[in-house]
N, C-alpha and C. Protein backbone atom coordinates (compact mmCIF):
# COMPACT_ATOMS: atom_id res chain seq x y z
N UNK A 1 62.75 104.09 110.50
CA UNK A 1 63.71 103.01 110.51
C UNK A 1 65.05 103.54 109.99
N UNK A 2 66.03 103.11 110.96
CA UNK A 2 67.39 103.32 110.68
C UNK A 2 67.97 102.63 109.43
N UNK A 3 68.99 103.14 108.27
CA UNK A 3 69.01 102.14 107.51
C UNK A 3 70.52 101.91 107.98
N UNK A 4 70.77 100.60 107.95
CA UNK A 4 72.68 100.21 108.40
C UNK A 4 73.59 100.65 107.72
N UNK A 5 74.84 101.02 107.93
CA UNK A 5 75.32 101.46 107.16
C UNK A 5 76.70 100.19 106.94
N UNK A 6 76.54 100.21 105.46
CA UNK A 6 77.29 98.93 105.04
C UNK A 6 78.87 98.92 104.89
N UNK A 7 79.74 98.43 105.06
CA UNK A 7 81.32 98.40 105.09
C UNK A 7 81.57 98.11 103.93
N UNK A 8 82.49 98.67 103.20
CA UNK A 8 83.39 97.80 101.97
C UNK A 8 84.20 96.78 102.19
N UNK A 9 84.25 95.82 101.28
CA UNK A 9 84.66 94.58 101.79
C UNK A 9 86.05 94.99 100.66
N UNK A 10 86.88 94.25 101.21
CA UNK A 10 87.80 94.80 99.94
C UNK A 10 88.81 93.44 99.78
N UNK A 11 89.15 92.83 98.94
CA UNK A 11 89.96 91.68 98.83
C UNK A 11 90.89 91.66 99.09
N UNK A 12 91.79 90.47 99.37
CA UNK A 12 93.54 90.39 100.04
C UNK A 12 94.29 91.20 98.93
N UNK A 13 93.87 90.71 97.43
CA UNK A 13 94.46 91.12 96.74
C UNK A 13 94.75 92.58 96.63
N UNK A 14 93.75 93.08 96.68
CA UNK A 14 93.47 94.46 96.45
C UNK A 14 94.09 95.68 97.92
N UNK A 15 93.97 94.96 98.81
CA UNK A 15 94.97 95.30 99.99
C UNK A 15 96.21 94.96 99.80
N UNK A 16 96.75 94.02 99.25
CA UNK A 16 98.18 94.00 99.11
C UNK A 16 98.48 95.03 98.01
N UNK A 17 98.16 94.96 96.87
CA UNK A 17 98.33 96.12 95.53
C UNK A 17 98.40 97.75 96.20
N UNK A 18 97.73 97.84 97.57
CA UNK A 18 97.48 99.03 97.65
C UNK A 18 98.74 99.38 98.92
N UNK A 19 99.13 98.27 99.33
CA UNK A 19 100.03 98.30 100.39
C UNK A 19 101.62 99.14 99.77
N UNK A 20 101.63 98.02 98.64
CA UNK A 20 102.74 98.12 97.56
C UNK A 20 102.97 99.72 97.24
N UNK A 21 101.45 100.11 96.70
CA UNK A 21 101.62 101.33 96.72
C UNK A 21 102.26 102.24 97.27
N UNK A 22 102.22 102.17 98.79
CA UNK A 22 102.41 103.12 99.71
C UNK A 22 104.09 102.73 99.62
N UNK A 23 104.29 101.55 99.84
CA UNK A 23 105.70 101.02 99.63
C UNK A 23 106.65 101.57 98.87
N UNK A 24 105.70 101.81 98.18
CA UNK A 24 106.87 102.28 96.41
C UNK A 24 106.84 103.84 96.84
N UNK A 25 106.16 104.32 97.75
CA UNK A 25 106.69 105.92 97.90
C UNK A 25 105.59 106.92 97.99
N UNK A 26 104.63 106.24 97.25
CA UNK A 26 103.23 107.22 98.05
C UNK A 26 103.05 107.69 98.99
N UNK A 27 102.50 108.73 99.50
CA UNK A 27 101.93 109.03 100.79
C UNK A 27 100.35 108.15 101.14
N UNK A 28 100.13 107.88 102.31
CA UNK A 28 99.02 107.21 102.40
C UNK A 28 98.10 107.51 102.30
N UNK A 29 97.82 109.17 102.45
CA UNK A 29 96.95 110.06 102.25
C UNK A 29 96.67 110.47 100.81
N UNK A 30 97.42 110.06 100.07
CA UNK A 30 97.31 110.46 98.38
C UNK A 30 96.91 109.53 97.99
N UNK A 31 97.03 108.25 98.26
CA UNK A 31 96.44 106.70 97.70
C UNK A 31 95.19 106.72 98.41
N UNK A 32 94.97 107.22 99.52
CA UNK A 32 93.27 106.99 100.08
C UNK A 32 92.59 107.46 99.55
N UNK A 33 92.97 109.42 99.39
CA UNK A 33 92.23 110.21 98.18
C UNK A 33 92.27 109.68 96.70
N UNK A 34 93.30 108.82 96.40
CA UNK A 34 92.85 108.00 95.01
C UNK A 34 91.75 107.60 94.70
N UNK A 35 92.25 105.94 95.61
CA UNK A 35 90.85 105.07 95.68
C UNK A 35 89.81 105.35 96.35
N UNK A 36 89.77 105.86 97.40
CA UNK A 36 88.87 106.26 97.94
C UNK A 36 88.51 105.52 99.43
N UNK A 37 89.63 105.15 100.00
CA UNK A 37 89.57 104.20 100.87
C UNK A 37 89.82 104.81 102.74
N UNK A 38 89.55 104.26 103.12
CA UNK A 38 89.69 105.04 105.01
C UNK A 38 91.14 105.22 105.40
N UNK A 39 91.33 106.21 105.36
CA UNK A 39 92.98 106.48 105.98
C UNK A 39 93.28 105.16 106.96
N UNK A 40 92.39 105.14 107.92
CA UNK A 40 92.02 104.14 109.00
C UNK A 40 92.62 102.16 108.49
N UNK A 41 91.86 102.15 108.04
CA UNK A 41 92.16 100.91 107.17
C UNK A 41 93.51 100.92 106.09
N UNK A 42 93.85 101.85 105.59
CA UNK A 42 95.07 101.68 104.74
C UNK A 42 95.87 101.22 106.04
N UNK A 43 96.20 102.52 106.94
CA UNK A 43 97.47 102.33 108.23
C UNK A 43 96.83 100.96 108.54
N UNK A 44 95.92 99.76 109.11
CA UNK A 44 96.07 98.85 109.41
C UNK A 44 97.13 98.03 108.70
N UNK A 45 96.16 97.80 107.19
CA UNK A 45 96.88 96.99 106.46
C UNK A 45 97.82 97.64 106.15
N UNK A 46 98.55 98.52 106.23
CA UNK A 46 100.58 98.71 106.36
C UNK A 46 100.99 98.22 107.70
N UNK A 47 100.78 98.43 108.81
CA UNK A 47 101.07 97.71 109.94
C UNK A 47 101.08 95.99 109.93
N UNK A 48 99.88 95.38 109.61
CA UNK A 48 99.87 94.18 109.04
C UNK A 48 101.12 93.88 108.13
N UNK A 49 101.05 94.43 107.25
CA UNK A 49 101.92 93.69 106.30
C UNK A 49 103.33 94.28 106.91
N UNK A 50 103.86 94.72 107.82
CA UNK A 50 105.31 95.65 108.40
C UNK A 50 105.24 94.28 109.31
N UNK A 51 104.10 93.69 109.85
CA UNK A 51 104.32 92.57 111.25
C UNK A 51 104.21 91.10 110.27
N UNK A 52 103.68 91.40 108.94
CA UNK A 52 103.99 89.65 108.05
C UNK A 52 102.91 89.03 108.53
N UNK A 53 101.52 89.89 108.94
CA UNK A 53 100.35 89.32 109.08
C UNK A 53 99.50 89.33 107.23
N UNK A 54 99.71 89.89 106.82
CA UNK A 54 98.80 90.26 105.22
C UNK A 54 99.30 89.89 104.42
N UNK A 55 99.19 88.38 104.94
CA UNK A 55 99.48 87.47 103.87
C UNK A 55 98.21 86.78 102.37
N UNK A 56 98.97 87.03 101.23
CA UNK A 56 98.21 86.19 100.29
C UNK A 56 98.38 84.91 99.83
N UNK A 57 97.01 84.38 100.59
CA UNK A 57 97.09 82.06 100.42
C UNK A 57 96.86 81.83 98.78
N UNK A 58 97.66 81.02 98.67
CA UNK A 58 97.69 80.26 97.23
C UNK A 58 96.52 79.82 96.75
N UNK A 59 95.01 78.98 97.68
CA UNK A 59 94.14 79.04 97.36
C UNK A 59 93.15 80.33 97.05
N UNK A 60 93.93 81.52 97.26
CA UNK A 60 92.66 82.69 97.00
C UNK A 60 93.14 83.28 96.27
N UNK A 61 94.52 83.25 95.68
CA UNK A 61 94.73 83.69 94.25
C UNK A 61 93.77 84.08 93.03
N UNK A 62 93.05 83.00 92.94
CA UNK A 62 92.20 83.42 91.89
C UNK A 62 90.61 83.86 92.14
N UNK A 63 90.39 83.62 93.63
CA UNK A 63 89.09 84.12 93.76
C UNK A 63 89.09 85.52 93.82
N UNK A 64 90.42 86.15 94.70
CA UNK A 64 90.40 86.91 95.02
C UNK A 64 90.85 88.00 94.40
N UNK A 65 91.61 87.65 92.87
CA UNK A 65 92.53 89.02 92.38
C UNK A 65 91.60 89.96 91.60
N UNK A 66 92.10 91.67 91.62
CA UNK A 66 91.70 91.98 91.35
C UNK A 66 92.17 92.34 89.70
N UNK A 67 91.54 92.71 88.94
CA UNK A 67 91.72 93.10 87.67
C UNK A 67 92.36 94.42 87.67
N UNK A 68 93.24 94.56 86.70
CA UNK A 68 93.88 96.19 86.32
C UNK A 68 92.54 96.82 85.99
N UNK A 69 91.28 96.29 85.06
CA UNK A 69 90.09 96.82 85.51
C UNK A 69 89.66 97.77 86.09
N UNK A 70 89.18 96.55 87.51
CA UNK A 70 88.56 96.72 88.61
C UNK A 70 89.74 97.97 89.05
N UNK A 71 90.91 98.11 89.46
CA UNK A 71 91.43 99.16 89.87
C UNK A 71 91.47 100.13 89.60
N UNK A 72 91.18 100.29 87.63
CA UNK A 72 91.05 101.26 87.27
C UNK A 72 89.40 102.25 87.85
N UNK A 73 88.78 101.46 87.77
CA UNK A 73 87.68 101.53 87.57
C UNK A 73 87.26 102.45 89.05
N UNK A 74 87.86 101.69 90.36
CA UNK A 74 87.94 102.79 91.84
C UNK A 74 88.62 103.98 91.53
N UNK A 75 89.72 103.73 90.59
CA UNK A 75 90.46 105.26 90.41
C UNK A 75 89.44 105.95 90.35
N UNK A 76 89.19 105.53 88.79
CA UNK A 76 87.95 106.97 88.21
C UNK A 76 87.03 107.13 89.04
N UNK A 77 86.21 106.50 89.91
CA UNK A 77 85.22 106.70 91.11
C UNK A 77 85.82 107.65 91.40
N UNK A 78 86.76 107.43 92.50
CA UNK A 78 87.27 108.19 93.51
C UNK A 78 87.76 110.18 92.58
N UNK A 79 88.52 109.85 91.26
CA UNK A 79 88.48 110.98 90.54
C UNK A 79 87.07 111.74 90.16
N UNK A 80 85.95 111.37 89.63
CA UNK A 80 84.85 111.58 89.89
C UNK A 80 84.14 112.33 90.95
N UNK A 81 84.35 111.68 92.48
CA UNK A 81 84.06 112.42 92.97
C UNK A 81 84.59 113.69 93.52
N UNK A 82 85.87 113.69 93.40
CA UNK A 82 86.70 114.67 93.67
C UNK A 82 86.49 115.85 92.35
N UNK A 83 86.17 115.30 91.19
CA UNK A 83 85.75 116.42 90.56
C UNK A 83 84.85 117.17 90.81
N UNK A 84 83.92 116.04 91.18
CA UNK A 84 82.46 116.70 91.61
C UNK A 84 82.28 117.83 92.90
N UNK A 85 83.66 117.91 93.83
CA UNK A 85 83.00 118.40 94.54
C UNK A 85 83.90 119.85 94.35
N UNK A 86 84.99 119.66 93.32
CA UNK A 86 85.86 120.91 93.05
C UNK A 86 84.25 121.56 91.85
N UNK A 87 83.57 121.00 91.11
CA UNK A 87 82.85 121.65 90.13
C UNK A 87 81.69 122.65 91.33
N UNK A 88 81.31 121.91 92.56
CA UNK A 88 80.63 122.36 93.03
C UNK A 88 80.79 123.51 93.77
N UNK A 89 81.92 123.48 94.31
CA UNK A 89 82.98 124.43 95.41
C UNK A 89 82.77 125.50 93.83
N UNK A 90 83.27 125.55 92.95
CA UNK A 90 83.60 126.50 91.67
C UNK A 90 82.23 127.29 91.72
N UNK A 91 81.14 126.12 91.67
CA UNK A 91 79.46 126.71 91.46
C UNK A 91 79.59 127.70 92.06
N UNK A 92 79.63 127.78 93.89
CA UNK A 92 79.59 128.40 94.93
C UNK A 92 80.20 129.76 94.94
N UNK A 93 81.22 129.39 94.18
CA UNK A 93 82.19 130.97 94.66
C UNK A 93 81.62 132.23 93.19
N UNK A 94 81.21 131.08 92.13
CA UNK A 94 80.84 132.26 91.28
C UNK A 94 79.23 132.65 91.32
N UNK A 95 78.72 132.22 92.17
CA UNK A 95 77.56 132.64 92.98
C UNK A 95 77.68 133.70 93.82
N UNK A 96 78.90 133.44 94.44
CA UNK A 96 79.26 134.55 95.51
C UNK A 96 79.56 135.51 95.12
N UNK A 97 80.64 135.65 93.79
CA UNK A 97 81.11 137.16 93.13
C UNK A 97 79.99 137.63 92.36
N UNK A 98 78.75 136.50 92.14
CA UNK A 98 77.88 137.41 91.53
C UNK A 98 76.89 138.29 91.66
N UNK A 99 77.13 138.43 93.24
CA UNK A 99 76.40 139.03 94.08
C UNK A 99 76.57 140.53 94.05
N UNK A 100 77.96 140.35 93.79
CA UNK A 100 78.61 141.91 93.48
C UNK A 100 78.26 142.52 92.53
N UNK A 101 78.04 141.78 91.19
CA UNK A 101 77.47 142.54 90.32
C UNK A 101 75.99 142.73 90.22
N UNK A 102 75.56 141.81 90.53
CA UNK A 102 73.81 141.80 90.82
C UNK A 102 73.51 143.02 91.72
N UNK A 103 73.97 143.06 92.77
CA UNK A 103 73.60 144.07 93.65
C UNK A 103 74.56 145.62 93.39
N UNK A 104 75.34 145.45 92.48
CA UNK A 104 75.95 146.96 91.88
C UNK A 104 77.24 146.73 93.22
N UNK A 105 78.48 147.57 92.89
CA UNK A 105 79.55 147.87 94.02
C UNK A 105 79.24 148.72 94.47
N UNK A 106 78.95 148.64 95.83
CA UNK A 106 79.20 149.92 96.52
C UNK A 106 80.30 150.81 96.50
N UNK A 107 79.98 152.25 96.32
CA UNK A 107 81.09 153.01 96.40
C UNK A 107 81.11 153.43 94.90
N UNK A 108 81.05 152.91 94.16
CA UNK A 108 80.79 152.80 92.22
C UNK A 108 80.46 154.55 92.11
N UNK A 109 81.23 155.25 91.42
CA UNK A 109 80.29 156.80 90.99
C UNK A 109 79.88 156.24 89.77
N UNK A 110 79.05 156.57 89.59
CA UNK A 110 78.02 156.30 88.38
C UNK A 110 77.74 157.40 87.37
């Protein structure tokens, strides 16, 4: 059995905060690698909000905002995993030079 693969749902709020972002001078590609979000979906919601479609209703104000929190909280995710995969890439390469010494340099007079 296939298991589905599930979408992030992400709030108005939290799409507008991230819109702003890009607004204020970010690249879109540096805020995706932030939070951690689909290049794909950021460029919508900037197009949206450039056409005055991504709008936030007065009734979802409060269901929907997100906390300085909650934002923090995707940062560090998204930092997290980006550590994780520079710690791992690091694993790799000093695996690789240690091959050199494990197996002696060729050429070495001894």
């Amino acid at each position: 059995m296939v298991a589905k693969q599930v979408r992030a749902a992400y709030t108005q709020e939290f799409r507008l905060e991230v819109v702003r972002l890009v607004q204020s001078g970010q690249s879109q590609m540096q805020v995706c690698q932030t939070l951690g979000i689909p290049k794909a979906s950021l460029g919508s919601w900037v197009r949206q909000a450039k056409a005055g479609t991504l709008k936030l209703g007065t009734a979802d104000v409060a269901a929907n905002k997100v906390t300085p929190e909650q934002m923090e909280l995707a940062r560090l995710r998204a930092e997290n995993a980006r550590l994780r995969m520079e710690r791992d890439i690091a694993k790799k390469a000093a695996a690789y030079f240690a091959q050199d010494v494990l197996r002696g340099t060729p050429g070495l007079i001894k």
